[in-house]
Protein backbone atom coordinates (compact mmCIF):
# COMPACT_ATOMS: atom_id res chain seq x y z
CA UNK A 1 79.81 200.90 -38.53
CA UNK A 2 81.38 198.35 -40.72
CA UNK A 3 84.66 199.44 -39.75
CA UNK A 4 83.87 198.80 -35.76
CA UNK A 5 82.67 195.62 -37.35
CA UNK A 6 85.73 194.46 -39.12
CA UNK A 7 87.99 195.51 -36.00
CA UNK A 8 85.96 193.52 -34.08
CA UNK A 9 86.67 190.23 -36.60
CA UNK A 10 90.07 191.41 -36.67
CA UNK A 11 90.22 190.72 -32.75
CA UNK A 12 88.04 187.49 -33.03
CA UNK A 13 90.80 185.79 -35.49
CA UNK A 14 93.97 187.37 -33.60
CA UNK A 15 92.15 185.63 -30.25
CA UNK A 16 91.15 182.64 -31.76
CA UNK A 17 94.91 182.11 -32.82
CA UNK A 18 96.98 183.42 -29.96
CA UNK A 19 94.42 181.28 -27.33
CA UNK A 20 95.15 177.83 -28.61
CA UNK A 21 98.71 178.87 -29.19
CA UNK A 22 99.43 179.42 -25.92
CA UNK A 23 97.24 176.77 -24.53
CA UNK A 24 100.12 174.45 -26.36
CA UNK A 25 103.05 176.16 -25.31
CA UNK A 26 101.52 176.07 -21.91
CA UNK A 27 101.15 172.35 -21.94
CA UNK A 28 104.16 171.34 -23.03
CA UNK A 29 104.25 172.37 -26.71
CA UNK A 30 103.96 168.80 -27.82
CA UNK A 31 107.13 167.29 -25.49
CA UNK A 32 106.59 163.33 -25.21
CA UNK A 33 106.17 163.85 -21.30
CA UNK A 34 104.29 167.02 -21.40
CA UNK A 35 107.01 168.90 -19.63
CA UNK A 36 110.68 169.09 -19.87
CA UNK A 37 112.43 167.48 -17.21
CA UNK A 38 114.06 169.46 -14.42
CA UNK A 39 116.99 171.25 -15.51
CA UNK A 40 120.66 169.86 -13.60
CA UNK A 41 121.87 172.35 -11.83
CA UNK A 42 125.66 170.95 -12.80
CA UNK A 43 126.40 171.09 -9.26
CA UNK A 44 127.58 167.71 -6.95
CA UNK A 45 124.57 164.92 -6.31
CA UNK A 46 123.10 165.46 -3.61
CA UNK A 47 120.23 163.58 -1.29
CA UNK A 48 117.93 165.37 0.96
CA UNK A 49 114.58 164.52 2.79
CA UNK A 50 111.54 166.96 0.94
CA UNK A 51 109.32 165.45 4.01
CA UNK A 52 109.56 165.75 6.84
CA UNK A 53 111.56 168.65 7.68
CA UNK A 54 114.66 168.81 10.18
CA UNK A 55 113.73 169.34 13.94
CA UNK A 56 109.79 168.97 13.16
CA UNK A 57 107.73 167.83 15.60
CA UNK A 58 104.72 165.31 14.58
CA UNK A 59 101.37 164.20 16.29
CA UNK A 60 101.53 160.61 17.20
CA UNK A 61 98.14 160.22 16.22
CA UNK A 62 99.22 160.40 12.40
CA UNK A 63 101.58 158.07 10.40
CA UNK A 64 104.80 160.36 9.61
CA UNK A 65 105.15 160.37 6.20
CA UNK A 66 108.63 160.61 4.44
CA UNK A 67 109.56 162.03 0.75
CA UNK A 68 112.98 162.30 -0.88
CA UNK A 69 114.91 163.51 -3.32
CA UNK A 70 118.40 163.39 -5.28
CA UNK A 71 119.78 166.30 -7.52
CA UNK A 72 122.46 165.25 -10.18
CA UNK A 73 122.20 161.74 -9.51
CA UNK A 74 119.64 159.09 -10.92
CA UNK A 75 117.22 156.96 -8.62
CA UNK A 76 116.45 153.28 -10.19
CA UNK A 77 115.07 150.20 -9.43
CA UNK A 78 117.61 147.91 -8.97
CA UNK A 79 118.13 145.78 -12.13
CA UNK A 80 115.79 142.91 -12.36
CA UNK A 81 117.92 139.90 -11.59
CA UNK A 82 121.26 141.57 -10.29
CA UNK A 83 123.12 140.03 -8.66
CA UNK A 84 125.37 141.46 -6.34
CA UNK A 85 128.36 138.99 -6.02
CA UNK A 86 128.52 138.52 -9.24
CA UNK A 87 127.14 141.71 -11.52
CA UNK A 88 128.76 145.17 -11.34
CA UNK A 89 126.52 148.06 -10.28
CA UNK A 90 125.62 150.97 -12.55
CA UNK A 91 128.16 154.14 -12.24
CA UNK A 92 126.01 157.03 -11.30
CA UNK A 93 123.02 155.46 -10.68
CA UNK A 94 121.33 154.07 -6.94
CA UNK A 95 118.37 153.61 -4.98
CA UNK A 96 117.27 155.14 -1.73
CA UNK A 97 117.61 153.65 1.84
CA UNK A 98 116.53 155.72 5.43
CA UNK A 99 118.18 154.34 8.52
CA UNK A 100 116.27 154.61 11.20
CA UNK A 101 118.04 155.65 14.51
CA UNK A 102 120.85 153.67 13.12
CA UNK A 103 123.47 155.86 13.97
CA UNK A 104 123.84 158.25 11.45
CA UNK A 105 125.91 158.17 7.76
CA UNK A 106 127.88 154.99 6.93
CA UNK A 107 131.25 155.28 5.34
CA UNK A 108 131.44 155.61 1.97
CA UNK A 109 131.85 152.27 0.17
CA UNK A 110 130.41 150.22 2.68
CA UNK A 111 127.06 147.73 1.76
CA UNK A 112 124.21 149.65 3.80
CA UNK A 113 122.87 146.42 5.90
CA UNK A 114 119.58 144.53 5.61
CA UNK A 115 117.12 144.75 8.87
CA UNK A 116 119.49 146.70 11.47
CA UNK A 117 117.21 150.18 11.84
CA UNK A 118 117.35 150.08 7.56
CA UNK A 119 114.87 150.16 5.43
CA UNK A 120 115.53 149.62 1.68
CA UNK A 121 114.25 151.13 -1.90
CA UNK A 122 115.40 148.60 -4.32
CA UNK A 123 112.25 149.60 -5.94
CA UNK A 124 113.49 153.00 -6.61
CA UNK A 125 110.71 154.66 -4.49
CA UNK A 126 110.69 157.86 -3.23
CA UNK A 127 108.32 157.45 -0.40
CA UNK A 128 107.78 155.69 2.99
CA UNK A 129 105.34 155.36 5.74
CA UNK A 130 106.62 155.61 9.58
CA UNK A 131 104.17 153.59 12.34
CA UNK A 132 105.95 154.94 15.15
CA UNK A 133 105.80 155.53 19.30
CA UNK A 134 106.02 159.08 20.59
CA UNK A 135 110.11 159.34 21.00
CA UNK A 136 112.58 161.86 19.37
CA UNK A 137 113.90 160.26 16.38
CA UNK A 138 117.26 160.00 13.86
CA UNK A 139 116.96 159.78 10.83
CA UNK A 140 119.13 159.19 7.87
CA UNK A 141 118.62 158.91 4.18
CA UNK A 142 121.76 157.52 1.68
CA UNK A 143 121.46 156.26 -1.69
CA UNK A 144 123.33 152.80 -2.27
CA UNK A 145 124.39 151.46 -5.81
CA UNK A 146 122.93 148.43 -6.98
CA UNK A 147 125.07 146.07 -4.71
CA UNK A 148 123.82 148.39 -1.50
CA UNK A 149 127.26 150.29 -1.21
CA UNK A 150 126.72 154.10 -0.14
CA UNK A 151 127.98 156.71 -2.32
CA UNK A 152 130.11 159.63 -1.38
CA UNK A 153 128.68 162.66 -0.47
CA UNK A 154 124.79 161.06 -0.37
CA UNK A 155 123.69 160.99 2.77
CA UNK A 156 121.58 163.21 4.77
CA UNK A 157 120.62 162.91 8.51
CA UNK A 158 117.75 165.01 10.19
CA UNK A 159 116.04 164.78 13.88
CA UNK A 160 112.63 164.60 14.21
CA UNK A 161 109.87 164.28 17.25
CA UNK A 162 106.81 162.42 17.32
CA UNK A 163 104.54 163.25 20.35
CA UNK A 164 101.18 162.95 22.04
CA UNK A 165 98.92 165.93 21.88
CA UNK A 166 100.31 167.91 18.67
């Protein structure tokens, strides 16, 4: 009996060690943020639409809502007071803009135009609202440095349809 007893302590302590334990590793094991960032997968940036998805078709009773995302490349506000005649943009770092039937990509260099089918994300948002009619639409998504200039390689178009009765 008092053996069945101490094996049963014996479990008690090893479970009232290895739970907690655990329970830290499992929430981040004390990491400022909680959780380690995304690891880089080392390969070229890259921009790409998370929502909505490439020939998707949408209700027009619903706003279409719009996600995106970068890989290897960092999304930032644009520097409070920058100016972009006279301050140099960041290397390696931009902000996300999503043209809207505007006719695709833009040539690399080139300052992505206010108004014009563009909308901009100075604010280094990730995230945008569409009001739209029921129409097929283009749509294209390419980061811009600080000064608005596209980057090579970051731009993504996709197609999407908004109708009545989905």
């Amino acid at each position: 009996m008092r053996t069945k007893f101490m094996n049963l302590n014996r479990t008690l302590l090893v479970t009232m060690a290895v739970v907690p334990a655990v329970a830290f590793i499992g929430c981040g094991g004390g990491s400022e943020s909680g959780m380690d960032p995304a690891p880089s997968t080392g390969g070229a940036p890259r921009v790409f639409f998370v929502a909505p998805e490439d020939g998707g078709d949408f209700s027009s009773d619903f706003d279409l809502e719009m996600e995106f995302g970068a890989e290897n490349y960092e999304i930032s506000a644009i520097p409070e007071g920058f100016d972009a005649a006279t301050d140099t943009p960041r290397s390696d770092v931009g902000h996300f803009h999503v043209g809207i039937d505007a006719g695709g990509c833009l040539p690399v260099g080139q300052v992505i135009p206010q108004g014009e089918g563009w909308v901009h994300f100075g604010d280094g948002s990730n995230t945008f609202t569409m009001q739209s009619e029921p129409a097929e639409y283009e749509l294209t998504l390419q980061i811009g440095d600080d000064a608005h200039r596209t980057q090579e390689g970051l731009c993504e178009t996709i197609s999407v349809t908004i109708a009545d009765g989905i």
